[in-house]
N, C-alpha and C. Protein backbone atom coordinates (compact mmCIF):
# COMPACT_ATOMS: atom_id res chain seq x y z
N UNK A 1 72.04 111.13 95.06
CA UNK A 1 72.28 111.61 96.44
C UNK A 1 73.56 110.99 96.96
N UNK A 2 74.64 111.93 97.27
CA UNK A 2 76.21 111.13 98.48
C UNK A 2 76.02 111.69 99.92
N UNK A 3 76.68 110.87 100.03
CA UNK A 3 76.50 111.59 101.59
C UNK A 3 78.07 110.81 102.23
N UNK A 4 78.30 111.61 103.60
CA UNK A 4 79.47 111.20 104.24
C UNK A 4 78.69 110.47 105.60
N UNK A 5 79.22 108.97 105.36
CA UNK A 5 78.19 108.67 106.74
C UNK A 5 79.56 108.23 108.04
N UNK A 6 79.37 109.10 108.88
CA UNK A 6 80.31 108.76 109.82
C UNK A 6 79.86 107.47 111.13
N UNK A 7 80.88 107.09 111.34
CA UNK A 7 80.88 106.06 112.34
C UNK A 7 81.57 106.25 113.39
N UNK A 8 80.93 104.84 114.85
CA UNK A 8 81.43 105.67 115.83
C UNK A 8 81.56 103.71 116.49
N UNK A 9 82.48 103.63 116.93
CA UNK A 9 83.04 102.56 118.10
C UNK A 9 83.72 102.90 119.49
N UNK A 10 82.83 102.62 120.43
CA UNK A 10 82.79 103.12 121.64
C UNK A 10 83.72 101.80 122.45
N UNK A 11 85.14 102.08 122.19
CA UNK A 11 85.99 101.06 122.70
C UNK A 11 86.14 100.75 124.67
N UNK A 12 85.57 101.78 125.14
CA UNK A 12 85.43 101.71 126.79
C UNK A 12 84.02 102.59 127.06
N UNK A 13 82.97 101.87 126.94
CA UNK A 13 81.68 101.96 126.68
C UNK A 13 81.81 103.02 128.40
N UNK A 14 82.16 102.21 129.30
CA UNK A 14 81.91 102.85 130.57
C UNK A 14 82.62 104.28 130.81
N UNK A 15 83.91 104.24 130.78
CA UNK A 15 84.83 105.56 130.78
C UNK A 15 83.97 106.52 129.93
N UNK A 16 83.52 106.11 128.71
CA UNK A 16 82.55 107.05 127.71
C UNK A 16 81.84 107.64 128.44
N UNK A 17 80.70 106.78 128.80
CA UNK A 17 79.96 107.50 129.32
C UNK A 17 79.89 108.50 130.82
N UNK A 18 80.73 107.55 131.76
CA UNK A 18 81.23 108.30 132.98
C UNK A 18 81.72 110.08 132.47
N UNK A 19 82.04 110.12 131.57
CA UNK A 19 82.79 111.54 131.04
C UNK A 19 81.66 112.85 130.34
N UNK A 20 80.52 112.10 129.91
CA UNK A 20 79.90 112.78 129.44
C UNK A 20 78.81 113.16 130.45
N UNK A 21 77.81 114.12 130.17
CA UNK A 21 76.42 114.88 130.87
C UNK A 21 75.60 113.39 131.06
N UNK A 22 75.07 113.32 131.75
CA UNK A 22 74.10 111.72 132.12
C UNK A 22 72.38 112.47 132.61
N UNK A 23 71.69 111.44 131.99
CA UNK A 23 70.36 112.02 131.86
C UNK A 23 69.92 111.04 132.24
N UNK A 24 67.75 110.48 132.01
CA UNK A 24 67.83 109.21 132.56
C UNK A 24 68.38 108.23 131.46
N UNK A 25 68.25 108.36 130.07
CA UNK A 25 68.85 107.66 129.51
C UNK A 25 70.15 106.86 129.49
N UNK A 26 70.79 107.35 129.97
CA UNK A 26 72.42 106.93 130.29
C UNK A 26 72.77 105.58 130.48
N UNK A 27 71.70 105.23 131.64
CA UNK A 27 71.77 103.62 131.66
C UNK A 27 71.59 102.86 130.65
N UNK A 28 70.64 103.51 129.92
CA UNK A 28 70.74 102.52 128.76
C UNK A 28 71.18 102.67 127.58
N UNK A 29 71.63 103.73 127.33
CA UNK A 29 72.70 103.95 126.20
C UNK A 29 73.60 102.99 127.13
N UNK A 30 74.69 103.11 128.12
CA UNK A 30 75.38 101.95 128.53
C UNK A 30 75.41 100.80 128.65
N UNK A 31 74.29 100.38 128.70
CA UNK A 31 74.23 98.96 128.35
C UNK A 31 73.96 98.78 127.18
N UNK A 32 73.38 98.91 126.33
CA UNK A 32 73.27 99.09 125.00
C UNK A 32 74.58 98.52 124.35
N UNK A 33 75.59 99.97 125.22
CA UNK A 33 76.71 99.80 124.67
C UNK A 33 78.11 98.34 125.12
N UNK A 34 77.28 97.95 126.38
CA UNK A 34 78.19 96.65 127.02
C UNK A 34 77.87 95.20 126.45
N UNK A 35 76.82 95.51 126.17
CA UNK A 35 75.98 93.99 125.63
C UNK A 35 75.47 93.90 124.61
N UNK A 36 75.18 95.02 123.93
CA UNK A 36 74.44 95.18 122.32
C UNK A 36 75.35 95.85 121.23
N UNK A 37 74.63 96.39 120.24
CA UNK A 37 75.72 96.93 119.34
C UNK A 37 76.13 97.99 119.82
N UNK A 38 77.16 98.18 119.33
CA UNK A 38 78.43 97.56 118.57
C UNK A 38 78.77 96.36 119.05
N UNK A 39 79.18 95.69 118.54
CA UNK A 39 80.17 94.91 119.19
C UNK A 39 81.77 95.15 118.81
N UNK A 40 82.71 94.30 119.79
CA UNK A 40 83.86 94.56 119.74
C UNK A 40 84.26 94.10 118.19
N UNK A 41 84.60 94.81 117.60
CA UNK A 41 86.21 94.22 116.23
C UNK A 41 86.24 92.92 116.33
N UNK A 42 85.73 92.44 115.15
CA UNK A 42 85.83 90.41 115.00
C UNK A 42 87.53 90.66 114.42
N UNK A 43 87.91 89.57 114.87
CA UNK A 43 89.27 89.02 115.01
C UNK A 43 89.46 88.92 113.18
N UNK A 44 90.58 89.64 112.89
CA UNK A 44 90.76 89.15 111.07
C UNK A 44 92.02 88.46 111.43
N UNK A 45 92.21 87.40 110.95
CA UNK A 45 93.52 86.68 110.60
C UNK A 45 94.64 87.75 109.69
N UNK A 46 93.78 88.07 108.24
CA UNK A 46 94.72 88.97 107.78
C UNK A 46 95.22 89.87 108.26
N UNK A 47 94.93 90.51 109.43
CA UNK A 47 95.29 91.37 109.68
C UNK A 47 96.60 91.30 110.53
N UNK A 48 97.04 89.87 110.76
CA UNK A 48 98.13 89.44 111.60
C UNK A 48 99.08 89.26 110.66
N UNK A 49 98.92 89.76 109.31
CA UNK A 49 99.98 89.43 108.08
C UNK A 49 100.16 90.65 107.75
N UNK A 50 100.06 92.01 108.50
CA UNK A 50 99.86 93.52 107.69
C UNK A 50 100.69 93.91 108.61
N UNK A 51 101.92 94.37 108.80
CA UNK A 51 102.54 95.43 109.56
C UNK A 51 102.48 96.83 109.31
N UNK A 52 102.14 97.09 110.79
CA UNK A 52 101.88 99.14 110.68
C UNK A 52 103.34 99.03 110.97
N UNK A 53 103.88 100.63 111.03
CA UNK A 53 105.14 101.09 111.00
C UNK A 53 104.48 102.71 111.56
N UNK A 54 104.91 102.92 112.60
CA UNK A 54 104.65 104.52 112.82
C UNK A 54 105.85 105.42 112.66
N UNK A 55 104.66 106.12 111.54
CA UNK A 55 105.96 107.38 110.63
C UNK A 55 105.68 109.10 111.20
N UNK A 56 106.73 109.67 111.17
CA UNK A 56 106.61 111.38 111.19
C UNK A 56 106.37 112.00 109.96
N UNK A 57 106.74 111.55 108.74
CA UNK A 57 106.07 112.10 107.83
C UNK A 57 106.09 111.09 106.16
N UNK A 58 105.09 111.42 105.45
CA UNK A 58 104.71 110.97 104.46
C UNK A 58 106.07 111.14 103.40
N UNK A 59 106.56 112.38 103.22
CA UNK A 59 107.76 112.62 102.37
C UNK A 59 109.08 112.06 102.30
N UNK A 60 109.07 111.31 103.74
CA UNK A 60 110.37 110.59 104.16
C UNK A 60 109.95 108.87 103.58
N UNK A 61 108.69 108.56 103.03
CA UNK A 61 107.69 107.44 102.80
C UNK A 61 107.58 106.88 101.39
N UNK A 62 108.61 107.30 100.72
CA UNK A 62 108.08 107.25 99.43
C UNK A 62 107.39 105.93 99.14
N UNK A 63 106.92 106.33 98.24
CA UNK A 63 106.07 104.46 97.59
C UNK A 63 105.06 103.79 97.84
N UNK A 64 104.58 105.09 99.05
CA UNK A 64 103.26 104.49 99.73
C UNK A 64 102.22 104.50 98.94
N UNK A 65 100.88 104.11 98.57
CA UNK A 65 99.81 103.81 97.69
C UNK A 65 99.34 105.18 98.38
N UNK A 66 98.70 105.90 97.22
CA UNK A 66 97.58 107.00 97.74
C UNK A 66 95.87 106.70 96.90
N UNK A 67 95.27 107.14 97.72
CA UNK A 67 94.16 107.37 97.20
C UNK A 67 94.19 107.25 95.19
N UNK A 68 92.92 106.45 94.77
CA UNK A 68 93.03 106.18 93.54
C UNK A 68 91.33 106.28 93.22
N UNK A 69 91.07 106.46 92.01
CA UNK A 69 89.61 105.69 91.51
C UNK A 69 88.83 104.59 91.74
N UNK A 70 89.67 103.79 92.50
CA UNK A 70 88.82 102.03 92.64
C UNK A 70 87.65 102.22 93.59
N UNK A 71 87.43 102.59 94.30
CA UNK A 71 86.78 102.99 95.25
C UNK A 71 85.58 104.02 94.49
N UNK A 72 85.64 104.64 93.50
CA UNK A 72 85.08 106.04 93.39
C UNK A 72 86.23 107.04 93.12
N UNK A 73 84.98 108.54 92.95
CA UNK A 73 85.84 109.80 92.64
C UNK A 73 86.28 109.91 94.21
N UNK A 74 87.26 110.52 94.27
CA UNK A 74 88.09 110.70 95.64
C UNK A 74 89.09 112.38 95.71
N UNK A 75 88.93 112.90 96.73
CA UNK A 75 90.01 113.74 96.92
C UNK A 75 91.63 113.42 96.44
N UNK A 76 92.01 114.18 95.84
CA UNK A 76 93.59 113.86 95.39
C UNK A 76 94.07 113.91 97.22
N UNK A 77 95.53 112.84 97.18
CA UNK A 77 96.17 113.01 97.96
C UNK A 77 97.43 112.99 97.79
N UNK A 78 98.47 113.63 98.47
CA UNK A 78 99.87 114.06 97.81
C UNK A 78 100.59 113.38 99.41
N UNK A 79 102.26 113.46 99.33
CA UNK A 79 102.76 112.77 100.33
C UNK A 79 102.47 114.66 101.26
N UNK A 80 102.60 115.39 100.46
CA UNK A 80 103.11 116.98 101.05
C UNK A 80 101.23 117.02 101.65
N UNK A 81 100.94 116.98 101.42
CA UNK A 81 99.38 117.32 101.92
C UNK A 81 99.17 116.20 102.98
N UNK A 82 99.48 115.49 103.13
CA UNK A 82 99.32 114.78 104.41
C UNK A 82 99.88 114.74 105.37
N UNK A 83 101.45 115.60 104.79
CA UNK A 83 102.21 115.96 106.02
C UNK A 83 101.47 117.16 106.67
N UNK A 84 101.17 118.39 105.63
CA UNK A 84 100.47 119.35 106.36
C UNK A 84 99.43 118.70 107.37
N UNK A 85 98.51 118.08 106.90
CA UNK A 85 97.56 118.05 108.09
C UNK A 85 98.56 117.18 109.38
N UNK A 86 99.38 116.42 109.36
CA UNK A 86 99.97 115.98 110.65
C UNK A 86 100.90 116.91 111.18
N UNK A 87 100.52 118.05 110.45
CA UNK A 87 100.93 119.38 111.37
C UNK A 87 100.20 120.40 112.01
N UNK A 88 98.40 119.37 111.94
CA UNK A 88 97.17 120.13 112.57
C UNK A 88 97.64 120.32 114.17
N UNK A 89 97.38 121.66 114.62
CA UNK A 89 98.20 121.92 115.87
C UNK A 89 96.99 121.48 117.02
N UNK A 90 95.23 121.63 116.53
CA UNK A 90 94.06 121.35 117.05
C UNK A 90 94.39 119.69 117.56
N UNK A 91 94.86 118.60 116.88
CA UNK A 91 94.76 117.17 117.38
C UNK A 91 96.15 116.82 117.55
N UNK A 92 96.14 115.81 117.62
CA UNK A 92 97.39 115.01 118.54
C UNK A 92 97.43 113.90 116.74
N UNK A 93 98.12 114.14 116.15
CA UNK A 93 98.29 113.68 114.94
C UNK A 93 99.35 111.97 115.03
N UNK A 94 98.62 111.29 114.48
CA UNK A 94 99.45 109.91 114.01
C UNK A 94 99.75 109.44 112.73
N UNK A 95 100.69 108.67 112.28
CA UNK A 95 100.54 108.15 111.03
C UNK A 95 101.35 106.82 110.82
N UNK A 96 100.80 106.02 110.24
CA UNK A 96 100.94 104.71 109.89
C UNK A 96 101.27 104.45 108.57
N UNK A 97 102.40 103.15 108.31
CA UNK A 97 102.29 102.81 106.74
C UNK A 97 102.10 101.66 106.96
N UNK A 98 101.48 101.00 105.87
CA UNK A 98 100.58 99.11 105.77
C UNK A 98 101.62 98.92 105.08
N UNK A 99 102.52 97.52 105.53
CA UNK A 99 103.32 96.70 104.65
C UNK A 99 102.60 95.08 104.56
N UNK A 100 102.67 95.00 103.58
CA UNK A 100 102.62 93.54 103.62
C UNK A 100 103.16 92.42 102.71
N UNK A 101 104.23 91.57 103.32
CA UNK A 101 105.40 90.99 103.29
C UNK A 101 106.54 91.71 102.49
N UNK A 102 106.56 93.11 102.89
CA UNK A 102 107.23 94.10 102.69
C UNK A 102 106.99 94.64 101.72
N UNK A 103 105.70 94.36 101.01
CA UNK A 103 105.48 95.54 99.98
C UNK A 103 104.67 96.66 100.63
N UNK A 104 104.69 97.75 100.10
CA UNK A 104 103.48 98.99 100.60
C UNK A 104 102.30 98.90 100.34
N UNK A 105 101.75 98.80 101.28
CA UNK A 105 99.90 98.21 101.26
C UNK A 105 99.26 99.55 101.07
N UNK A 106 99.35 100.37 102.22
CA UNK A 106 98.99 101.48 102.10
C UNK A 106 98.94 102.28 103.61
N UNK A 107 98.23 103.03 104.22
CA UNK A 107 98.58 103.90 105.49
C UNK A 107 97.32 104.27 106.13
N UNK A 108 97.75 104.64 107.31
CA UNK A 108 96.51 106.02 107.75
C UNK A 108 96.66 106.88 108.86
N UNK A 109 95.83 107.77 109.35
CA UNK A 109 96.26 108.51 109.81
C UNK A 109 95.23 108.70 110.84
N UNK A 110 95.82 108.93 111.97
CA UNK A 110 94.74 109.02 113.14
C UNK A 110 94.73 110.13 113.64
N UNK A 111 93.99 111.05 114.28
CA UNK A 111 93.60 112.39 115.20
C UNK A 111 93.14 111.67 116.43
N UNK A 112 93.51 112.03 117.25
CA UNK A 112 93.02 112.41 119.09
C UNK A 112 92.78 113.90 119.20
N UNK A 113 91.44 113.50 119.73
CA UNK A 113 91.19 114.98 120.32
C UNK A 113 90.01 114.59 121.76
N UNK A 114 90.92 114.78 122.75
CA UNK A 114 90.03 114.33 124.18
C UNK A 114 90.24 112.97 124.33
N UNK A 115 89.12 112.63 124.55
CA UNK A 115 89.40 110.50 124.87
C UNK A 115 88.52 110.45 123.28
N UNK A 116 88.44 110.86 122.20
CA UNK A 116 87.99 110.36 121.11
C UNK A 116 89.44 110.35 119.78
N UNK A 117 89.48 108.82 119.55
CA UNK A 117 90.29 108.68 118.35
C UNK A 117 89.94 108.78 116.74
N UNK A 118 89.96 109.51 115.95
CA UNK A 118 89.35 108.92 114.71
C UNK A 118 90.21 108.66 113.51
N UNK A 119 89.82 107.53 113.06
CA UNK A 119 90.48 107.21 111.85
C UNK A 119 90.31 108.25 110.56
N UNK A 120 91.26 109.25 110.43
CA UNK A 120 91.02 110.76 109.64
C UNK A 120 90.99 109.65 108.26
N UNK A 121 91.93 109.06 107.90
CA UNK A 121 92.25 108.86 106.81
C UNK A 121 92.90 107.34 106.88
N UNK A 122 92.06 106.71 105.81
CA UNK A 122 92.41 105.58 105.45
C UNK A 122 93.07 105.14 103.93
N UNK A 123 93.66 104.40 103.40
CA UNK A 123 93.66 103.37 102.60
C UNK A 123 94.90 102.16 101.88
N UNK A 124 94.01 101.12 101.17
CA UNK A 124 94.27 100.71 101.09
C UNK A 124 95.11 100.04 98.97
N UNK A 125 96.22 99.74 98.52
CA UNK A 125 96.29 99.57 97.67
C UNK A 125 95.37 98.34 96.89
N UNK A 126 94.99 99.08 95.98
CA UNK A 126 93.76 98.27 94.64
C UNK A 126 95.07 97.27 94.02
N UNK A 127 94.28 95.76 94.15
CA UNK A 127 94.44 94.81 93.26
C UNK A 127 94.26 94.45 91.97
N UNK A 128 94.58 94.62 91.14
CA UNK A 128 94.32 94.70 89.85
C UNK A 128 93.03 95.81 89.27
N UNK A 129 93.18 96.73 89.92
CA UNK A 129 92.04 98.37 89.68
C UNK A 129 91.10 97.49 90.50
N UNK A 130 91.04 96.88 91.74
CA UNK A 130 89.42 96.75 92.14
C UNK A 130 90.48 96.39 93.75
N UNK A 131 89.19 96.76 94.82
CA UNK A 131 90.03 96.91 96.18
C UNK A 131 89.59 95.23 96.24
N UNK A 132 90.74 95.09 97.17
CA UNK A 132 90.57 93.49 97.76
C UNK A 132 90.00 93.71 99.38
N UNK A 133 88.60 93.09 99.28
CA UNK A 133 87.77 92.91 100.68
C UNK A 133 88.97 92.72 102.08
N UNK A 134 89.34 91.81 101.36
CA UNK A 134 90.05 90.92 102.63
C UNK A 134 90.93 92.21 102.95
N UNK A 135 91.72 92.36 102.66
CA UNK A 135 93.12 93.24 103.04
C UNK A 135 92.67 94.88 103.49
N UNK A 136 91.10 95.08 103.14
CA UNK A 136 91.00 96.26 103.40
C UNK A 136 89.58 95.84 104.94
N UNK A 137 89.21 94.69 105.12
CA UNK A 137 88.32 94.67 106.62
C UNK A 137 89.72 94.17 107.30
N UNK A 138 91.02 93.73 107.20
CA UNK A 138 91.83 93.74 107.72
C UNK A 138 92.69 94.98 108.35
N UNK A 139 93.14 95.83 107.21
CA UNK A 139 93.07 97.31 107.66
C UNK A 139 92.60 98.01 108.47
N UNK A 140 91.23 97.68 108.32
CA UNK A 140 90.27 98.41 108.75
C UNK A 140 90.58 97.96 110.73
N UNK A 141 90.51 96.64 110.83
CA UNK A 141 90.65 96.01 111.85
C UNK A 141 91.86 96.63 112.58
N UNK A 142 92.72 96.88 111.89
CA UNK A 142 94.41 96.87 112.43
C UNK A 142 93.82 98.89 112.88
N UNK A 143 93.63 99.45 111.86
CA UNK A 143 93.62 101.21 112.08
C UNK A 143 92.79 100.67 113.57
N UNK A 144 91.64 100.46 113.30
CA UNK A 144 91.19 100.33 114.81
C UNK A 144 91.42 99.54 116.05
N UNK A 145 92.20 98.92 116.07
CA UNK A 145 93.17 98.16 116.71
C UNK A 145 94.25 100.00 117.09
N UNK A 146 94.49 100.27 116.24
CA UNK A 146 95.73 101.15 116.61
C UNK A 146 94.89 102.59 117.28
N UNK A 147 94.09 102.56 116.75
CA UNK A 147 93.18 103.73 117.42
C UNK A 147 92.75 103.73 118.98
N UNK A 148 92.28 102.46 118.76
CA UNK A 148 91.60 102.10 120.39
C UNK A 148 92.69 101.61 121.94
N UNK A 149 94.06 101.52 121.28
CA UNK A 149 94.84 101.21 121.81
C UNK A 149 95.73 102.00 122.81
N UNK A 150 94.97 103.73 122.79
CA UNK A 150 95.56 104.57 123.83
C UNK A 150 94.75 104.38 124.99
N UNK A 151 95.21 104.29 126.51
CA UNK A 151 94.76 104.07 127.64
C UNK A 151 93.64 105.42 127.98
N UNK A 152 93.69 106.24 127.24
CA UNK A 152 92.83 107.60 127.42
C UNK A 152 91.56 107.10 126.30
N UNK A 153 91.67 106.65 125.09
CA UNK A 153 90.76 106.73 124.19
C UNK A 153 89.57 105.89 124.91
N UNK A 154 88.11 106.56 124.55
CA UNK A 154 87.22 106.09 124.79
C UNK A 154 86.18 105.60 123.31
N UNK A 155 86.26 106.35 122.34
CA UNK A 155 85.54 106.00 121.40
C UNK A 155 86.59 106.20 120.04
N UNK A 156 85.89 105.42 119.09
CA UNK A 156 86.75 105.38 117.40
C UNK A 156 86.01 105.75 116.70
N UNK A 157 86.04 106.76 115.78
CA UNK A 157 85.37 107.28 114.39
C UNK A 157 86.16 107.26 113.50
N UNK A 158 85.49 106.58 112.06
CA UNK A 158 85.51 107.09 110.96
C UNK A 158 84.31 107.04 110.06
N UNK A 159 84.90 108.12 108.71
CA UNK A 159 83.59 108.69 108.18
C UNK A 159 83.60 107.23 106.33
N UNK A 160 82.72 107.31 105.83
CA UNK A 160 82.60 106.23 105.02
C UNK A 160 81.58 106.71 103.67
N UNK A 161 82.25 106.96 102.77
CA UNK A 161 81.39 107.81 101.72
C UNK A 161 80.85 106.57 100.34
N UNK A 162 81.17 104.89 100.82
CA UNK A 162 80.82 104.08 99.88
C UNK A 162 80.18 103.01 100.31
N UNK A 163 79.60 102.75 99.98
CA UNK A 163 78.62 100.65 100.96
C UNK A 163 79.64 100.56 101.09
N UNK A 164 80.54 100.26 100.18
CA UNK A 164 81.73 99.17 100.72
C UNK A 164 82.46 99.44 101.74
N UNK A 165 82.95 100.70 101.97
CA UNK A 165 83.50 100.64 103.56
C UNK A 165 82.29 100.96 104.87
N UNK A 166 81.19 101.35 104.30
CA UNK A 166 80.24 101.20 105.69
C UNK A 166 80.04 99.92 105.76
N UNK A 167 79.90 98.95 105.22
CA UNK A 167 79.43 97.38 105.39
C UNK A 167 80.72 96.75 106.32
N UNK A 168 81.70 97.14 105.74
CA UNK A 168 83.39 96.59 106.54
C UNK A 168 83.16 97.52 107.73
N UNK A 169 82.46 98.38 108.12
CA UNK A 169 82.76 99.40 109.50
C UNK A 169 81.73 98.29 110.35
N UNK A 170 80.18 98.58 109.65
CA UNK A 170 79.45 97.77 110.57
C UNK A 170 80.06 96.27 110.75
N UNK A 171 80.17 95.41 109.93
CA UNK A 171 81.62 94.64 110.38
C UNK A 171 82.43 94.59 111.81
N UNK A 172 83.12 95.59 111.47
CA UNK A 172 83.84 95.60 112.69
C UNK A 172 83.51 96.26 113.90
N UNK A 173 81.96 96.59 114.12
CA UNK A 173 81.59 96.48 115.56
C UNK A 173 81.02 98.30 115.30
N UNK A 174 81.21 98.96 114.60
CA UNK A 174 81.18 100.15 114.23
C UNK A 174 79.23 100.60 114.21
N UNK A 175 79.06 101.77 114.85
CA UNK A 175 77.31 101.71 114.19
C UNK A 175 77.39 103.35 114.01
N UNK A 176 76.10 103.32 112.76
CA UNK A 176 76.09 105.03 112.35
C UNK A 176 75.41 105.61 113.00
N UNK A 177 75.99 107.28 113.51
CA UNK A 177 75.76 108.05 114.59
C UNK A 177 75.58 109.61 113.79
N UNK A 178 76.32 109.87 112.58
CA UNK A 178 75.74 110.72 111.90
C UNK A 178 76.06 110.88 110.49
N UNK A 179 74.96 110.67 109.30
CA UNK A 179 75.05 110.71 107.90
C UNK A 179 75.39 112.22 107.94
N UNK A 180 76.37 112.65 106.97
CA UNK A 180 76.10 113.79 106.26
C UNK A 180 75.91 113.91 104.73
N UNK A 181 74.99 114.86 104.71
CA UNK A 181 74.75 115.10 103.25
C UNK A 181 75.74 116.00 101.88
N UNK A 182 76.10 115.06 101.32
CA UNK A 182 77.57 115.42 100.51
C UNK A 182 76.93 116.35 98.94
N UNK A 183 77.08 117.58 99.22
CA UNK A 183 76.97 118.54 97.81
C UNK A 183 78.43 118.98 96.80
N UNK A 184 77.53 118.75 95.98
CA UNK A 184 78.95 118.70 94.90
C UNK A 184 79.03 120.29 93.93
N UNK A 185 79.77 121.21 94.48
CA UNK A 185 79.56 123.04 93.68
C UNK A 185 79.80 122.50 92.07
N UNK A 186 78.48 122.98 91.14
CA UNK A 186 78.64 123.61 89.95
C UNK A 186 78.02 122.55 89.48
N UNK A 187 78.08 122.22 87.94
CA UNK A 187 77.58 121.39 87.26
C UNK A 187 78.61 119.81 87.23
N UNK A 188 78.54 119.17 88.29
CA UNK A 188 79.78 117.59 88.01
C UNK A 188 78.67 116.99 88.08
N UNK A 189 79.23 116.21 87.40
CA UNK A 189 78.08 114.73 87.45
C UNK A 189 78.96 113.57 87.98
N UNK A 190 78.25 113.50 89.23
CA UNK A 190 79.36 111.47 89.89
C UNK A 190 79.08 111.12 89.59
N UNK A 191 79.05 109.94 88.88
CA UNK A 191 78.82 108.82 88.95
C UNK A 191 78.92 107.54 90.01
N UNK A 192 78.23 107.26 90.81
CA UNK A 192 78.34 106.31 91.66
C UNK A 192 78.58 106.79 93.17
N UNK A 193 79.07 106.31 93.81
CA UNK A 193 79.36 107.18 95.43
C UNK A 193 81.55 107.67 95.55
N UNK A 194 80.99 108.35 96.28
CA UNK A 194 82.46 109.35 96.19
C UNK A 194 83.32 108.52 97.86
N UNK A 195 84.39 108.55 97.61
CA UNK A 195 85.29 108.11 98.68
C UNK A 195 85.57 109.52 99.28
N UNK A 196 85.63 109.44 100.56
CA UNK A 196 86.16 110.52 101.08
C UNK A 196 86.36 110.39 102.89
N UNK A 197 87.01 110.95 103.26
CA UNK A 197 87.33 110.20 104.88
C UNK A 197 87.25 111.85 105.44
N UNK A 198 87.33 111.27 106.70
CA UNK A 198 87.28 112.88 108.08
C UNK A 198 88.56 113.72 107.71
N UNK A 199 89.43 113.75 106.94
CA UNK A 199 90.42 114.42 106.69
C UNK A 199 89.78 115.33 105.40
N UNK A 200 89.27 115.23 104.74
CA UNK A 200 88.43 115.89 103.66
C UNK A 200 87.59 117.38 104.33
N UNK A 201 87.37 117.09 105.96
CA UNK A 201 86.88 118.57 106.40
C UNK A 201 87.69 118.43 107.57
N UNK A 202 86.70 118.99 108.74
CA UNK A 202 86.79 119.71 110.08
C UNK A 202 87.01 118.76 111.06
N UNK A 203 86.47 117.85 110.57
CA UNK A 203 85.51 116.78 111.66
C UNK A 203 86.58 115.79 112.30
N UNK A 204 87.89 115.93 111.63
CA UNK A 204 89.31 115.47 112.17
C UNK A 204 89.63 115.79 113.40
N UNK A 205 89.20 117.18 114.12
CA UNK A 205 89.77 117.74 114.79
C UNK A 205 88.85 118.91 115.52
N UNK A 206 87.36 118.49 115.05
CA UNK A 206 86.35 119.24 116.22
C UNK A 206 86.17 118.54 117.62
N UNK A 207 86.25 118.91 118.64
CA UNK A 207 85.45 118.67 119.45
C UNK A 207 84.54 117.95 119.44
């Protein structure tokens, strides 16, 4: 069984909710959300050693790390296919490259749509074929750091198709709001869990 389990960090718990339909519940989904989980993004040190760089497009980028096997089977990603989607006309498109001490770490890419930010697309470059924890709950820290950082955004999503990045989401203050169930057409056999982020469907840029 895979599944895509998405996540959700409600960076202005109050503005959130002020915006949405209010029932009697409301109060306490809000507090929930002021004093209980999530909590805010724990502070990574590494992440004060990773410079973002905000880019217009991937093709002007060469050298950046893309998506690989370490993680799992994964969607191919190309520099030209990531420009297309930051030419989705539905969201308010961003993009980032990870340096660190000037080598290319790796990137990501954010959608706005309303006061919700989501991290479409993440990653990070594999250390000797296996991801390094540290540099990728650092990442992780910094994308949401960069996400939560518009004066309009009220909440942060991203989607997480392996333990290893749902364990680094709940980590960073993140809690799951909806699993989806991941089908694979024809006869493939995975092995293990599949990487795949909100840029893989719709969910970049629904409502």
């Amino acid at each position: 069984h895979h599944s895509l389990n998405v996540f959700e960090y409600r960076s202005r718990p109050v503005a959130y909710h002020l915006g949405r339909p209010w029932d009697w519940k409301t109060p306490l989904r809000m507090g929930r959300d002021l004093w209980g989980n999530p909590r805010k993004p724990a502070a990574n040190p590494a992440a004060t050693r990773i410079a973002a760089t905000r880019i217009t497009s991937f093709g002007d980028n060469g050298g950046l790390p893309m998506p690989d096997t370490s993680l799992g089977p994964c969607s191919q990603r190309t520099p030209e296919f990531l420009d297309y989607m930051l030419a989705c006309p539905a969201a308010k498109m961003e993009a980032y490259s990870f340096h660190l001490a000037g080598t290319p770490l790796g990137y990501c890419v954010l959608s706005r749509v309303g006061t919700s930010c989501r991290i479409a697309d993440l990653w990070v470059a594999a250390t000797d074929g296996a991801p390094d924890p540290g540099l990728w709950q650092a990442a992780l820290h910094l994308a949401a750091s960069l996400a939560s950082s518009h004066h309009a955004t009220t909440s942060v999503a991203m989607a997480a198709g392996t333990p290893f990045l749902s364990q680094f989401l709940e980590a960073q203050g993140f809690r799951l709001v909806n699993p989806q169930p991941l089908f694979v057409r024809g006869k493939v056999a995975l092995d293990g869990p599949v990487h795949m982020s909100l840029l893989d469907n719709d969910a970049f840029y629904l409502p």
